[in-house]
Every structure is written in C-alpha cells, then in structure tokens.
PDB file of N, CA and C in Angstrom:
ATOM      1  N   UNK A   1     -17.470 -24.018  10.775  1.00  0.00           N
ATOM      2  CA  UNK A   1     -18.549 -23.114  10.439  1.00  0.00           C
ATOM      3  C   UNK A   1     -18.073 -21.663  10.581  1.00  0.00           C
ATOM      4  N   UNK A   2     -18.111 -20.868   9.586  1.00  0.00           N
ATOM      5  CA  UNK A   2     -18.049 -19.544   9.137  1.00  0.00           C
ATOM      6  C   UNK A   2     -18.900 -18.540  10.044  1.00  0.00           C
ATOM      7  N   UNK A   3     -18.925 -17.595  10.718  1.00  0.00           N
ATOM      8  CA  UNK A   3     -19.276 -16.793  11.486  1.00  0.00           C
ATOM      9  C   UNK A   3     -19.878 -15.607  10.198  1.00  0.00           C
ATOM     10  N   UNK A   4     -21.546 -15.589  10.729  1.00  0.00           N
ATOM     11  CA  UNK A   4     -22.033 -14.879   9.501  1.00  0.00           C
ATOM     12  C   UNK A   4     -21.840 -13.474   9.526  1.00  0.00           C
ATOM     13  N   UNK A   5     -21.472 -13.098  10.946  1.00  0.00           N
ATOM     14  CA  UNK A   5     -21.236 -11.507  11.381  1.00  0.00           C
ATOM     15  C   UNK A   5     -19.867 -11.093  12.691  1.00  0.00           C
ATOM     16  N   UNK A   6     -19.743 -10.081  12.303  1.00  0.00           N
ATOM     17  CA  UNK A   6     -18.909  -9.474  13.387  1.00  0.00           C
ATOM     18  C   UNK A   6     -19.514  -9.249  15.016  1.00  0.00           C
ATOM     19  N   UNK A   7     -19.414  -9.871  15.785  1.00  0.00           N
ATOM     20  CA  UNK A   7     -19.892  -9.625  17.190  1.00  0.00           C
ATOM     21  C   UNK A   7     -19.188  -8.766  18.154  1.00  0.00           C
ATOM     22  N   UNK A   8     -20.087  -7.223  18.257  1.00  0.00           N
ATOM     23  CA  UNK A   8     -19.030  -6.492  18.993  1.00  0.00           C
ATOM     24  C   UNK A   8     -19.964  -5.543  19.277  1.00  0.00           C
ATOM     25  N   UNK A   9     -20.163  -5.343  20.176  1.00  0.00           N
ATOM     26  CA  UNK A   9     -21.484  -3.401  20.136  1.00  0.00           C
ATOM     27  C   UNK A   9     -20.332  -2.469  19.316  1.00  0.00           C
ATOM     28  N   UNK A  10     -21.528  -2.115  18.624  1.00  0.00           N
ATOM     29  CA  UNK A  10     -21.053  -1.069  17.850  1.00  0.00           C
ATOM     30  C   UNK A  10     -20.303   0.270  18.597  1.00  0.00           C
ATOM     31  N   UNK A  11     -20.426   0.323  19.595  1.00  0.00           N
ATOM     32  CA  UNK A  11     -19.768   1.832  20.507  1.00  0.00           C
ATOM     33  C   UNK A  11     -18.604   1.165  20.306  1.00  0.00           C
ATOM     34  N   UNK A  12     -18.312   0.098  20.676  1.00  0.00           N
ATOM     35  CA  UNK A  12     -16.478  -0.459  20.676  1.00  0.00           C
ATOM     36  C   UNK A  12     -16.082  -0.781  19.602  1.00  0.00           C
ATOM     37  N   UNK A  13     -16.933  -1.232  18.250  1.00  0.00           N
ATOM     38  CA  UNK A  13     -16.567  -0.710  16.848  1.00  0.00           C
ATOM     39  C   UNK A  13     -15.894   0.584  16.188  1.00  0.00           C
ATOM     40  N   UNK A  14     -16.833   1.432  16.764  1.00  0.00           N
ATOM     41  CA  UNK A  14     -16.277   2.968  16.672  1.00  0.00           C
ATOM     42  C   UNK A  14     -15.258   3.735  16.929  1.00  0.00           C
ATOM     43  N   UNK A  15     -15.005   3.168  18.521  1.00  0.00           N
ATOM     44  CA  UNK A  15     -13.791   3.336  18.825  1.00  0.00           C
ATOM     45  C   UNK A  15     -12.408   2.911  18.419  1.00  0.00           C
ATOM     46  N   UNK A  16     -13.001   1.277  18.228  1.00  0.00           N
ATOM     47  CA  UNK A  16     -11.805   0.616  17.747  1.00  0.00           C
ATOM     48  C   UNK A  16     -10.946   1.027  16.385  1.00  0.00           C
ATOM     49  N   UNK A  17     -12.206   1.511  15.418  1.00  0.00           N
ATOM     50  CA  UNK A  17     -11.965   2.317  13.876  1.00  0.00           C
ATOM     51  C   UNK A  17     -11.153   3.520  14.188  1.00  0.00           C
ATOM     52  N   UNK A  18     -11.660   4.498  15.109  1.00  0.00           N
ATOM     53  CA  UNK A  18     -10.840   5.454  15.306  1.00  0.00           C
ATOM     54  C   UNK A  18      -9.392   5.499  16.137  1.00  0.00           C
ATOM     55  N   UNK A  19      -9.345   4.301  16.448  1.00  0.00           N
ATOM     56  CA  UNK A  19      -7.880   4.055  17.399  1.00  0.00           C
ATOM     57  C   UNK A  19      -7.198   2.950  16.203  1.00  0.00           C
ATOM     58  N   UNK A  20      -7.601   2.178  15.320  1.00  0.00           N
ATOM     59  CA  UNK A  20      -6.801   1.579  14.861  1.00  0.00           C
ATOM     60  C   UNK A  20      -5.697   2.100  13.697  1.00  0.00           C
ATOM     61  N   UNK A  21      -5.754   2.909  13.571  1.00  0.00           N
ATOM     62  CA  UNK A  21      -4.853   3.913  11.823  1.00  0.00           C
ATOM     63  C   UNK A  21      -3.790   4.526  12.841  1.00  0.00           C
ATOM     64  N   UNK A  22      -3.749   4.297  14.246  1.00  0.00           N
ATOM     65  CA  UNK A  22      -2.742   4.802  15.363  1.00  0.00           C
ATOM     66  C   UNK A  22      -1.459   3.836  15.963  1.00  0.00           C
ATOM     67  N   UNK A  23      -2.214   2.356  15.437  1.00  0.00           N
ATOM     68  CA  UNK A  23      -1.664   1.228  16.404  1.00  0.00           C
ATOM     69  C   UNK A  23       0.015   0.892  15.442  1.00  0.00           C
ATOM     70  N   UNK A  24       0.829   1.167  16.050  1.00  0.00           N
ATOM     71  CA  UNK A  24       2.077   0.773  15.980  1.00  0.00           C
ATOM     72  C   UNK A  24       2.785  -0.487  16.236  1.00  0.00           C
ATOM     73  N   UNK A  25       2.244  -1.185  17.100  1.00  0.00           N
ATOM     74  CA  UNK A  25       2.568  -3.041  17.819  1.00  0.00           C
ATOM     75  C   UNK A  25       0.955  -3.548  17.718  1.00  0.00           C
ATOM     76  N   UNK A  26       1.489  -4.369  17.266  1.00  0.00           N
ATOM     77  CA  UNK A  26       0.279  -5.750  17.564  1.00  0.00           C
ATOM     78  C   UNK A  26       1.209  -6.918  18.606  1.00  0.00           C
ATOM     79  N   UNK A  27       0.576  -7.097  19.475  1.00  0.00           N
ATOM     80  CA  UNK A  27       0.873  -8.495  20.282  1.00  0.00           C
ATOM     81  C   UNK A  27       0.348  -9.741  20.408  1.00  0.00           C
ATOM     82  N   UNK A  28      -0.026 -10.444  20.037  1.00  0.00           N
ATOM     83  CA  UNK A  28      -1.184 -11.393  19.595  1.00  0.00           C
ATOM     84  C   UNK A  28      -0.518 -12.742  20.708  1.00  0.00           C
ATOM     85  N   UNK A  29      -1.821 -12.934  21.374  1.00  0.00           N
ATOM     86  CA  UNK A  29      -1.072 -14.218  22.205  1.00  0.00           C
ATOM     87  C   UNK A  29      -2.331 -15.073  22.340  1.00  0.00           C
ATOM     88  N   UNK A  30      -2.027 -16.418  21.945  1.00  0.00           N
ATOM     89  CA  UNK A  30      -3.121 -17.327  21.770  1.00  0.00           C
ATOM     90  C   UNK A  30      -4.192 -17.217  20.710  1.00  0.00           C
ATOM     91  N   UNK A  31      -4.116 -16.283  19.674  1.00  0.00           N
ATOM     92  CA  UNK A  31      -5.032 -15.912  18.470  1.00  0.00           C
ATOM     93  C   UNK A  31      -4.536 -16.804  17.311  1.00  0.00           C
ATOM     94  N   UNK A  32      -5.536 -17.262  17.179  1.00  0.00           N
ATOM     95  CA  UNK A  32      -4.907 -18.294  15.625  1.00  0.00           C
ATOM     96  C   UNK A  32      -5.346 -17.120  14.054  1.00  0.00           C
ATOM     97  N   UNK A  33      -5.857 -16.143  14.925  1.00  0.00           N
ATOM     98  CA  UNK A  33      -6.048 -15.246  13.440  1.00  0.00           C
ATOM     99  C   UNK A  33      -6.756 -15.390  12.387  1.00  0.00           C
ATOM    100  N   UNK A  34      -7.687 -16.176  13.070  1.00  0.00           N
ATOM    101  CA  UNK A  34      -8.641 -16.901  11.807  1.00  0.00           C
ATOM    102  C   UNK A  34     -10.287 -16.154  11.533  1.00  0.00           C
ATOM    103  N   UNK A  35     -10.180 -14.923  12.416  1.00  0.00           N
ATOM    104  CA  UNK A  35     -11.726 -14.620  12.540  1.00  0.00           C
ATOM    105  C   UNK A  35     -11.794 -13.014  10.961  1.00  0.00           C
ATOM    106  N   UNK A  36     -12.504 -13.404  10.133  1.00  0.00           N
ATOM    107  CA  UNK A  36     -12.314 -13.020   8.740  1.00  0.00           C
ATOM    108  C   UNK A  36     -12.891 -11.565   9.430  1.00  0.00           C
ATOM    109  N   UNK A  37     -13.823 -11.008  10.202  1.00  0.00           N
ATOM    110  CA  UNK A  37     -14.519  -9.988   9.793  1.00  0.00           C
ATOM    111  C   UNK A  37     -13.306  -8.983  10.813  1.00  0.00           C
ATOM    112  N   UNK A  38     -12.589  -9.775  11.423  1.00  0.00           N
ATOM    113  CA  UNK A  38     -12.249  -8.529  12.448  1.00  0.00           C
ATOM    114  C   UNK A  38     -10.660  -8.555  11.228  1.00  0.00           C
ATOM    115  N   UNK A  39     -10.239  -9.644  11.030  1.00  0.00           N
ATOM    116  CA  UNK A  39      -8.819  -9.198   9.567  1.00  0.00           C
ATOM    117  C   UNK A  39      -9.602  -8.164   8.526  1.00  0.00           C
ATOM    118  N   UNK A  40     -10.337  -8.141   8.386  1.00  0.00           N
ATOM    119  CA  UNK A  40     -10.740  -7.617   7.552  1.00  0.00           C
ATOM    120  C   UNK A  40     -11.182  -6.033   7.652  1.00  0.00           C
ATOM    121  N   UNK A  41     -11.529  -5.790   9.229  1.00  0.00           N
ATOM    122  CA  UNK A  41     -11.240  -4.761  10.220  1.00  0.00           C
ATOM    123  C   UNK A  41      -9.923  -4.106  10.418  1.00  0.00           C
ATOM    124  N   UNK A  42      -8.745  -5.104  10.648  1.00  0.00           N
ATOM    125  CA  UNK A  42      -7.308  -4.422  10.860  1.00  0.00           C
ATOM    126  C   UNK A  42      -6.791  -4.372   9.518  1.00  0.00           C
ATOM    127  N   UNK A  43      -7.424  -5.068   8.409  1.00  0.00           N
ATOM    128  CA  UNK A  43      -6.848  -4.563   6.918  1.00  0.00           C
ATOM    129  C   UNK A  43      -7.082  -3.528   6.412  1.00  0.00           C
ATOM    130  N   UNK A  44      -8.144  -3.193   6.898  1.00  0.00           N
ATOM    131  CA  UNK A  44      -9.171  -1.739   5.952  1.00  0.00           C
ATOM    132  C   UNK A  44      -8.908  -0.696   7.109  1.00  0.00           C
ATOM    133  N   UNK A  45      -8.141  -0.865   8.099  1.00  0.00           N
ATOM    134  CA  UNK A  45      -8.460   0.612   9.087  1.00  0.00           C
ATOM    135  C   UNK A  45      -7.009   0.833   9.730  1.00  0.00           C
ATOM    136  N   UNK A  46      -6.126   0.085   9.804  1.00  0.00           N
ATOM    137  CA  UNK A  46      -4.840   0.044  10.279  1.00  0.00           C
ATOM    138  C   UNK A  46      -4.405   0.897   9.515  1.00  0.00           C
ATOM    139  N   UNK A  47      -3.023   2.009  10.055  1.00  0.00           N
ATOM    140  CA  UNK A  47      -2.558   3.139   9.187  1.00  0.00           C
ATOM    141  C   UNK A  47      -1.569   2.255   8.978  1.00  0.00           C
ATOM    142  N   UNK A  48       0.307   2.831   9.171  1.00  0.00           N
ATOM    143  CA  UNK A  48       1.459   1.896   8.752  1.00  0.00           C
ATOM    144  C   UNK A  48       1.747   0.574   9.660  1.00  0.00           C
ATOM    145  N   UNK A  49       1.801  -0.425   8.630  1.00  0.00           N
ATOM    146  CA  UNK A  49       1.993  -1.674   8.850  1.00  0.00           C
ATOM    147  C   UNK A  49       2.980  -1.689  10.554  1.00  0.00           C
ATOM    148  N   UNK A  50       1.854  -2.014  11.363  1.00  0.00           N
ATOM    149  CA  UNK A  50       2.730  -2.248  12.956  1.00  0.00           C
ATOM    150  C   UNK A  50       3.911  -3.413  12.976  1.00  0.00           C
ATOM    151  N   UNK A  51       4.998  -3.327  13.545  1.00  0.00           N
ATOM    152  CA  UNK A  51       5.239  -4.603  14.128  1.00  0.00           C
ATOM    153  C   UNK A  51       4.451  -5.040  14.810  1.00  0.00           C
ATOM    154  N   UNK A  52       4.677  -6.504  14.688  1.00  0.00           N
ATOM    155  CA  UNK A  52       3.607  -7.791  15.148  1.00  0.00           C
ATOM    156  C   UNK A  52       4.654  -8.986  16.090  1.00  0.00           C
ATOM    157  N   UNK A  53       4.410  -9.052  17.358  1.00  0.00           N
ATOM    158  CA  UNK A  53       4.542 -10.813  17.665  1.00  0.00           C
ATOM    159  C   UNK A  53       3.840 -11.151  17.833  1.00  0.00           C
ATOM    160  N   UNK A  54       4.023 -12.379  17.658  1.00  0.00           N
ATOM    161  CA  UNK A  54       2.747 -13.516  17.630  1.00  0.00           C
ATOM    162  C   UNK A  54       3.329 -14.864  18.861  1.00  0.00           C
ATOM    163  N   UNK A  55       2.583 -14.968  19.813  1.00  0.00           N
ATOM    164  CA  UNK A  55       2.865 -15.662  20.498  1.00  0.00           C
ATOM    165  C   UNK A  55       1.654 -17.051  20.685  1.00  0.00           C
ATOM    166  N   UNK A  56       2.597 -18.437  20.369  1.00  0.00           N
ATOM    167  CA  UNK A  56       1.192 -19.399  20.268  1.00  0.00           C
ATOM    168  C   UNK A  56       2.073 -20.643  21.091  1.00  0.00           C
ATOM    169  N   UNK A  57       2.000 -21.868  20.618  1.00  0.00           N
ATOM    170  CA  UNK A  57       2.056 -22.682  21.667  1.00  0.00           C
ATOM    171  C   UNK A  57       3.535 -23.076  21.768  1.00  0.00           C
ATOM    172  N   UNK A  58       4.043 -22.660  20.692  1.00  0.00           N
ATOM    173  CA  UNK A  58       5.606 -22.897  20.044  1.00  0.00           C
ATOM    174  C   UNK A  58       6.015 -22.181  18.703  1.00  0.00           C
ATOM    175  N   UNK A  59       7.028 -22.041  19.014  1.00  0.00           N
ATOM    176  CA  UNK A  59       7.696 -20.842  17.723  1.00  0.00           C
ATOM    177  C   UNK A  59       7.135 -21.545  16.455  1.00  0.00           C
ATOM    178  N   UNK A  60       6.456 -22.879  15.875  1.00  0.00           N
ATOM    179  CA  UNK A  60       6.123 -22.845  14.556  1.00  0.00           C
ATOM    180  C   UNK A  60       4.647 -22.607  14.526  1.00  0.00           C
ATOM    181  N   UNK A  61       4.091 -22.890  15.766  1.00  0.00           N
ATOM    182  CA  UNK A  61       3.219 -22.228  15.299  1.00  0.00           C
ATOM    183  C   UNK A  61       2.475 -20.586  15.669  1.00  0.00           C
ATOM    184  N   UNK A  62       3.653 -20.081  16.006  1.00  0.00           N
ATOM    185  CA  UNK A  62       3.553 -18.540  15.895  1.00  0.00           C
ATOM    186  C   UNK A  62       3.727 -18.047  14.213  1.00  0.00           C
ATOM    187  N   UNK A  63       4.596 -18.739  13.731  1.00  0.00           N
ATOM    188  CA  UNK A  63       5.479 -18.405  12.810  1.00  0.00           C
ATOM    189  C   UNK A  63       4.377 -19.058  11.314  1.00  0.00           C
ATOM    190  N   UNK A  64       2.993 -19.986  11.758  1.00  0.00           N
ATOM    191  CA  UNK A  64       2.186 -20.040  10.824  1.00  0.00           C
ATOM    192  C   UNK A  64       0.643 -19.313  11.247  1.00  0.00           C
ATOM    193  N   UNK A  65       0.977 -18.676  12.385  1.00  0.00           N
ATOM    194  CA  UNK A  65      -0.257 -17.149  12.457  1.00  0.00           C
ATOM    195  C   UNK A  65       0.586 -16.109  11.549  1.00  0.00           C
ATOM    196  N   UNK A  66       1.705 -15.892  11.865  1.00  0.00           N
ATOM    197  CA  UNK A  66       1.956 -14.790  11.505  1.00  0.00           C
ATOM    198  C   UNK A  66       2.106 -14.874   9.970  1.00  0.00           C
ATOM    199  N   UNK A  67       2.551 -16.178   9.393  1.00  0.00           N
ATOM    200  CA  UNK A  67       2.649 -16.303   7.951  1.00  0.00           C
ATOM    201  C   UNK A  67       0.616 -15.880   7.610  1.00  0.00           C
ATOM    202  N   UNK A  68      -0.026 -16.424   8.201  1.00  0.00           N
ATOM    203  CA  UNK A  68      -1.032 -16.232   7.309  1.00  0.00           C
ATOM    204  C   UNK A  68      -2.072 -15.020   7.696  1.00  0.00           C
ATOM    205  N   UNK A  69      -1.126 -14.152   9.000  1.00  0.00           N
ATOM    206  CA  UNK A  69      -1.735 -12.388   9.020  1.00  0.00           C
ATOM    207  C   UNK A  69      -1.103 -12.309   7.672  1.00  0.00           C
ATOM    208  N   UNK A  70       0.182 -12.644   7.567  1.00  0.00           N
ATOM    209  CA  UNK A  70       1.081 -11.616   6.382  1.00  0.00           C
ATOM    210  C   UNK A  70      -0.305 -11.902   4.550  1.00  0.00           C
ATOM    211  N   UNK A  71      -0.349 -13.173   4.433  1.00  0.00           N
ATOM    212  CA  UNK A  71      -0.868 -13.768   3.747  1.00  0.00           C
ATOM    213  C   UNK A  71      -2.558 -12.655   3.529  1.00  0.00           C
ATOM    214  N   UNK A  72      -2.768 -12.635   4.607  1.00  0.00           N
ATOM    215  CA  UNK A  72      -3.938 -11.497   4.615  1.00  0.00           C
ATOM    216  C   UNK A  72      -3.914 -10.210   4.453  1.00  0.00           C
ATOM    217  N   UNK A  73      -2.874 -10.004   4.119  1.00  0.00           N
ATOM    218  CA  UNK A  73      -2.561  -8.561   3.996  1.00  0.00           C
ATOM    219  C   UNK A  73      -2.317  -7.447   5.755  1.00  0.00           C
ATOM    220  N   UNK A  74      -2.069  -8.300   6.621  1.00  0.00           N
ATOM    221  CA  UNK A  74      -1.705  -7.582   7.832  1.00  0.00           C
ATOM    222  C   UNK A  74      -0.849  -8.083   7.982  1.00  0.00           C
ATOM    223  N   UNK A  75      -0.369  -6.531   8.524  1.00  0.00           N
ATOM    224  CA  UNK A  75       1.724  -6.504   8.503  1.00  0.00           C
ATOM    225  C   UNK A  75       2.450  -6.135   7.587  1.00  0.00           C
ATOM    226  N   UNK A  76       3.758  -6.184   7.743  1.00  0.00           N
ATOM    227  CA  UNK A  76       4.658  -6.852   6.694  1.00  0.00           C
ATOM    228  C   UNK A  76       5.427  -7.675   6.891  1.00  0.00           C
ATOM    229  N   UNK A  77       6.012  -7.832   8.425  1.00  0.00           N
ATOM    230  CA  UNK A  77       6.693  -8.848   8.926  1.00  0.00           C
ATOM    231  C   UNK A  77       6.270  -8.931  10.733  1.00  0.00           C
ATOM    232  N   UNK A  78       6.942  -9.450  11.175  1.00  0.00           N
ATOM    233  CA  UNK A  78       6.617 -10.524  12.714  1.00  0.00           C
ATOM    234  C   UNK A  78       7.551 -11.009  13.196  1.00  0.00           C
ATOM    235  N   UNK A  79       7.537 -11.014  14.680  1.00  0.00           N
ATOM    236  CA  UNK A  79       8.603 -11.826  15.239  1.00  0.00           C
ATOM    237  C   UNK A  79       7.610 -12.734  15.960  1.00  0.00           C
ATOM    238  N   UNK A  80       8.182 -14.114  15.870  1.00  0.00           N
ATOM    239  CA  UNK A  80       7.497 -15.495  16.443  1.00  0.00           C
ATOM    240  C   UNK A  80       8.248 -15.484  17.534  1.00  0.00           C
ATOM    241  N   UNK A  81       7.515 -15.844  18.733  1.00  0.00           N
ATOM    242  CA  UNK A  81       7.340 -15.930  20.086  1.00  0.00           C
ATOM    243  C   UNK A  81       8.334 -17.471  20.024  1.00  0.00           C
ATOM    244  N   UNK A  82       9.764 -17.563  20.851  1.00  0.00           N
ATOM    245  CA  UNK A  82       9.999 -18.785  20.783  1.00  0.00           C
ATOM    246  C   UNK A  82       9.297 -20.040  21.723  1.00  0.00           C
ATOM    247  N   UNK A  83       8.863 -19.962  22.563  1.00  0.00           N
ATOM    248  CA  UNK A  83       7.608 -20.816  23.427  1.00  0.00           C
ATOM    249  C   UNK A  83       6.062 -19.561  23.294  1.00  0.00           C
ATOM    250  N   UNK A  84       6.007 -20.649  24.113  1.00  0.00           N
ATOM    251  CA  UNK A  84       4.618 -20.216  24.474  1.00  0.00           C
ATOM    252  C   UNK A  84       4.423 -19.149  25.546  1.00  0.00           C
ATOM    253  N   UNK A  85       3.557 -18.600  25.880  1.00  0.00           N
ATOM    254  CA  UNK A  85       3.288 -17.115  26.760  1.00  0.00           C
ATOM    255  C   UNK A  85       3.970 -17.160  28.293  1.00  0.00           C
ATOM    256  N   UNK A  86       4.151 -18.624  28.832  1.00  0.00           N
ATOM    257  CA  UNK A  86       4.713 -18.123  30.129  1.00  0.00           C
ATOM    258  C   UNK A  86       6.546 -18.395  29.822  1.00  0.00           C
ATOM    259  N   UNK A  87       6.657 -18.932  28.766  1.00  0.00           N
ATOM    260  CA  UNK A  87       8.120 -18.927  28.582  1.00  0.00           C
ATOM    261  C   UNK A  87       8.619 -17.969  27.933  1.00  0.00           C
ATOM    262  N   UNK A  88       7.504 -16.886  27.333  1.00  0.00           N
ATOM    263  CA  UNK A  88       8.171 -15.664  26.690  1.00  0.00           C
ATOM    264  C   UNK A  88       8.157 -14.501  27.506  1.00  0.00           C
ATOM    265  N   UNK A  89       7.171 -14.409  28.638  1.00  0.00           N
ATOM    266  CA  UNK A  89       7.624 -14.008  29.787  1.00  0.00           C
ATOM    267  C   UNK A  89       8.585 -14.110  30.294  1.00  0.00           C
ATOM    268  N   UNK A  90       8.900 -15.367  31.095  1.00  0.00           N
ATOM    269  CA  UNK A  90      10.487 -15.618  31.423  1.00  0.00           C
ATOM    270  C   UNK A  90      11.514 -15.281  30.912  1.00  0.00           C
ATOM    271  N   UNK A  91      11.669 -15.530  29.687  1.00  0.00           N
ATOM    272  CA  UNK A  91      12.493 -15.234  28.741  1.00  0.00           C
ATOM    273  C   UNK A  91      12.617 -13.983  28.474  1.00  0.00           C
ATOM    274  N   UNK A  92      11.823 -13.032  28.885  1.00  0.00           N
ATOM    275  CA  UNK A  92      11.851 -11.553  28.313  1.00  0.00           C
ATOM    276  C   UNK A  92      11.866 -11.100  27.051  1.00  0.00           C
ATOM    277  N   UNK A  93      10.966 -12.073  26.050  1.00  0.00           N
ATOM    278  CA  UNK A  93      10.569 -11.730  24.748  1.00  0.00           C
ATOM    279  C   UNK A  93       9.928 -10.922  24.631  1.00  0.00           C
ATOM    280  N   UNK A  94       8.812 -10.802  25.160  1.00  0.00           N
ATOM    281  CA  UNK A  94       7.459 -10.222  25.247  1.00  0.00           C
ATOM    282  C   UNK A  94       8.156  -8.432  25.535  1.00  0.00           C
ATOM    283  N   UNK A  95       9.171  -8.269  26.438  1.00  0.00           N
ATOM    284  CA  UNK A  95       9.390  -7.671  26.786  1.00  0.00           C
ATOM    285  C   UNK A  95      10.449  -6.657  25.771  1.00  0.00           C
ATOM    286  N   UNK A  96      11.157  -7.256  25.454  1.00  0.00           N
ATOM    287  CA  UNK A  96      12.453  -6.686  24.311  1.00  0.00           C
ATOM    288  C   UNK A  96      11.276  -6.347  23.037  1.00  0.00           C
ATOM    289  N   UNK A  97      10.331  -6.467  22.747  1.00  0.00           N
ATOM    290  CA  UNK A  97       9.395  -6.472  22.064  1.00  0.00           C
ATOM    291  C   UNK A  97       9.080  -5.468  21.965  1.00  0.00           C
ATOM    292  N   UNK A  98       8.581  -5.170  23.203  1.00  0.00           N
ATOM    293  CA  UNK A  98       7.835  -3.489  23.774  1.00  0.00           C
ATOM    294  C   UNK A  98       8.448  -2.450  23.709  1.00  0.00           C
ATOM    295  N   UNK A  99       9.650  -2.718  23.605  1.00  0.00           N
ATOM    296  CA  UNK A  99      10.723  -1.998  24.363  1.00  0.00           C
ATOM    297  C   UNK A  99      11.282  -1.300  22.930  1.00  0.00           C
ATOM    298  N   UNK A 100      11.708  -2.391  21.863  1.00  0.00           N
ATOM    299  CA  UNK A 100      11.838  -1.965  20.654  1.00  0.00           C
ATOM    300  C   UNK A 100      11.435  -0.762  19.949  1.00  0.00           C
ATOM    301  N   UNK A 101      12.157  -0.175  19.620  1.00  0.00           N
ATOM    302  CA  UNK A 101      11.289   1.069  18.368  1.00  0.00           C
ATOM    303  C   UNK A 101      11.829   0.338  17.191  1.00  0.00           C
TER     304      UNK A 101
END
C-alpha cells in the first residue's frame, strides 16, 4: 500500500528544502529507498548530484538501493556498503567515505 502523503511537520519540511541544494554526501543505512514523496523531495531540491553510500544487509543489496536511487533520478553514482552497518564500521567503510572529497 502506497502512502497517500508525505508525513513530516511542515517546520522540518522547510528546513529540510532549504538545507537540501547544500547536501554533498548522502549516507543511507537500512533505507530501501522506496518512500516516493520524500525521492521526489531529494529529486526536486538537491543542488549537485552528492556522493551516496548505501549501506543494507549485504553489498547486493546496497548495490539494488542504489541502482534504483540512480533509476530515480538521485545521484549519479554510489558506493555499496560491502556488509552490513556493523561490518562497515569495522571495516572502516563508513569511514573512508566521510573522509573522501
């Protein structure tokens, strides 16, 4: 079932519009990316395409969020998380990430 509206008080709407045309990284951990009104939010208000990781339960399926942000028109590319959030911790993915320009 399709979500007929965006759920958010509007004060953190506002803000979010005016901070998003700024955002440079997206980090996405545990988001399957499926909620249409808020893509549709980072499509219409995001300035240049951020790097993105996507961190989910295993590198394929990071690597089919991030195929279908791209698919939505957010982004242009992504790095997939090779485990899941406490192994990309360990691993210092999360981290070389941040760190990146």
């Amino acid at each position: 079932m399709k979500k007929s509206a965006f759920e958010c008080p509007d004060e953190h709407l506002n803000v979010l519009r005016e901070l998003l045309p700024r955002v440079t990284e997206i980090l996405t951990i545990g988001w399957r990316g499926n909620e249409e009104h808020f893509l549709a939010l980072l499509r219409n208000e995001l300035g240049q395409p951020p790097r993105m990781m996507i961190v989910a339960n295993n590198e394929d399926g990071a690597n089919q969020i991030g195929s279908e942000l791209m698919r939505m028109g957010i982004g242009c590319n992504f790095v997939a998380a090779k485990g899941g959030f406490t192994d990309t911790i360990r691993s210092g993915e999360i981290y070389d990430f941040l760190s990146a320009e």
